[in-house]
Each structure stands twice: as C-alpha cells, then as structure tokens.
C-alpha atoms as a PDB file:
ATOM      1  CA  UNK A   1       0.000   0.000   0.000  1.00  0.00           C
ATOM      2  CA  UNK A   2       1.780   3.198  -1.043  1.00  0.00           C
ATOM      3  CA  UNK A   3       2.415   5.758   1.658  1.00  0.00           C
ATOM      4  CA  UNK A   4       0.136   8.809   1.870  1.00  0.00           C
ATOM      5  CA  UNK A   5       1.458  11.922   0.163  1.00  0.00           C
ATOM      6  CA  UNK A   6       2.462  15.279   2.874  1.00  0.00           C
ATOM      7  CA  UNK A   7       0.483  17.633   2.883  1.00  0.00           C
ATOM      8  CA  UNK A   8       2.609  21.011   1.634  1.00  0.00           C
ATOM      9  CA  UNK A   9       2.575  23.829   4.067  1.00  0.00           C
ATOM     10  CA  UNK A  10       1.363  26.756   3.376  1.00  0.00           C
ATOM     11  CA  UNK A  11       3.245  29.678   4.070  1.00  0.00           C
ATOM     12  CA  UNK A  12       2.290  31.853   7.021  1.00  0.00           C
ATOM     13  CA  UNK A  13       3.481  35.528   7.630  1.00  0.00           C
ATOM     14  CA  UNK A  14       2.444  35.703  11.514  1.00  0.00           C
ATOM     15  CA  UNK A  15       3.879  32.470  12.483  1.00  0.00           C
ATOM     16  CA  UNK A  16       7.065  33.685  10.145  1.00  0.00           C
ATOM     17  CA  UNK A  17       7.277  36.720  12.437  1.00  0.00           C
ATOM     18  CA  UNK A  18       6.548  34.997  15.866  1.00  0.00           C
ATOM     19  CA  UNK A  19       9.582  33.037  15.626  1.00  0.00           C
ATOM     20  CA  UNK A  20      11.943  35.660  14.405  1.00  0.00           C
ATOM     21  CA  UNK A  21      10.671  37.671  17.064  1.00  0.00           C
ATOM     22  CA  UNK A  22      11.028  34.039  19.660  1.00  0.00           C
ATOM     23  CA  UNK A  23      14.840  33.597  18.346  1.00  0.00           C
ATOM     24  CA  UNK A  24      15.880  37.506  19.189  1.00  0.00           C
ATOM     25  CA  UNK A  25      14.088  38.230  22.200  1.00  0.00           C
ATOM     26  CA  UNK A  26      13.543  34.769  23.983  1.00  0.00           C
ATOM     27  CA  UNK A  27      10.081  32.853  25.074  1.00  0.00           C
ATOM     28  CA  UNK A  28       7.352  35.199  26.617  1.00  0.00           C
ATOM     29  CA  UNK A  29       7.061  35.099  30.277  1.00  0.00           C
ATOM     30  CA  UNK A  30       4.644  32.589  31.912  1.00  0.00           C
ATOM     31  CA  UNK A  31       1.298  34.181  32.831  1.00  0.00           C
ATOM     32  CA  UNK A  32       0.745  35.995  36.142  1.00  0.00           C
ATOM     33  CA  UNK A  33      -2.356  34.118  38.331  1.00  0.00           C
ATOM     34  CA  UNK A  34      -4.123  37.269  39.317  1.00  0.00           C
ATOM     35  CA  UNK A  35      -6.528  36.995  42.356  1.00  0.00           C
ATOM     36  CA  UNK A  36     -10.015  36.652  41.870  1.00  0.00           C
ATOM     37  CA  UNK A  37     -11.502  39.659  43.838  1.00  0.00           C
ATOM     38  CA  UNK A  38     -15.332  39.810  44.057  1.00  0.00           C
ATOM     39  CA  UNK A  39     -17.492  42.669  43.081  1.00  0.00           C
ATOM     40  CA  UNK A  40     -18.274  43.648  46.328  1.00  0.00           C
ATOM     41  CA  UNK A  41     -15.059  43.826  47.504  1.00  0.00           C
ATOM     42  CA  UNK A  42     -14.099  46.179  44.551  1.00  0.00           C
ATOM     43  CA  UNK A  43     -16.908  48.691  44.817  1.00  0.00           C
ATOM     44  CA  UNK A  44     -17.535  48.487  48.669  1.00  0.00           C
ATOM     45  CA  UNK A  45     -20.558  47.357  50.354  1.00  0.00           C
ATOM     46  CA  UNK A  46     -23.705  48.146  49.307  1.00  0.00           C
ATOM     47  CA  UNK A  47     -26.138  47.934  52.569  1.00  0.00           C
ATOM     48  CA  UNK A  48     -24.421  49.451  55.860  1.00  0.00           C
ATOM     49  CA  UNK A  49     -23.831  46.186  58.537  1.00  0.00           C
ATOM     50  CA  UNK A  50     -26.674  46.632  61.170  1.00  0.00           C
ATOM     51  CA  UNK A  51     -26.274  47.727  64.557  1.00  0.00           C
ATOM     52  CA  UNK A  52     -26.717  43.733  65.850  1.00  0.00           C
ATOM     53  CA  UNK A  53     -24.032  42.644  63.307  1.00  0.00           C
ATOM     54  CA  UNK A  54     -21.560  44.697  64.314  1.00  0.00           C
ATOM     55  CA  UNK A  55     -22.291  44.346  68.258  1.00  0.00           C
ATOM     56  CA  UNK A  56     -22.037  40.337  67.919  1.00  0.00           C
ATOM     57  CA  UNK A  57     -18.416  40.844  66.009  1.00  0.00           C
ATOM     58  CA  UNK A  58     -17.050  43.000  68.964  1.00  0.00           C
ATOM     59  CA  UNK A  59     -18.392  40.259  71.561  1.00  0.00           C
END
C-alpha cells in the first residue's frame, strides 16, 4: 500500500514573524495568576452592617 502523500505547508506571515521575534528576544514570560476579587469587595458594600451585626463581632 503506497504511503500517503504530505500535505505542503502553506506559508504563514504571523507564524514567520513569531519566531523571528522568539529567536531575538527569547520565550514570553509565563502568565501571572491574578486573584479573583469579588465585586463587592471592589466597589464596597452596598447595605451598611446593622447595629446587631456589628455588636455580635465586637463580643
């Protein structure tokens, strides 16, 4: 059974420049994990704690 014929690549100008750019400069940096920060957090809280929430925290 003869052997399947390779497919010829096509040529690509941003994969071209991606690894000129790799061999000068170097693989890109790993991704930072940023913290997930809720909504709430960000903007503040919405409703003021009540006056029974906040005496059972200082007890």
């Amino acid at each position: 059974m003869p052997k399947k014929r390779a497919k010829k690549r096509t040529f690509s100008a941003v994969k071209a420049v991606k690894a000129n750019a790799r061999e000068r400069v170097g693989q890109p940096k790993p991704e930072r994990v940023i913290p997930n920060t809720s909504r709430e957090t960000k903007r503040g809280q919405k409703h003021p704690k009540t006056l029974a929430k906040l005496l059972s925290e200082e007890t």
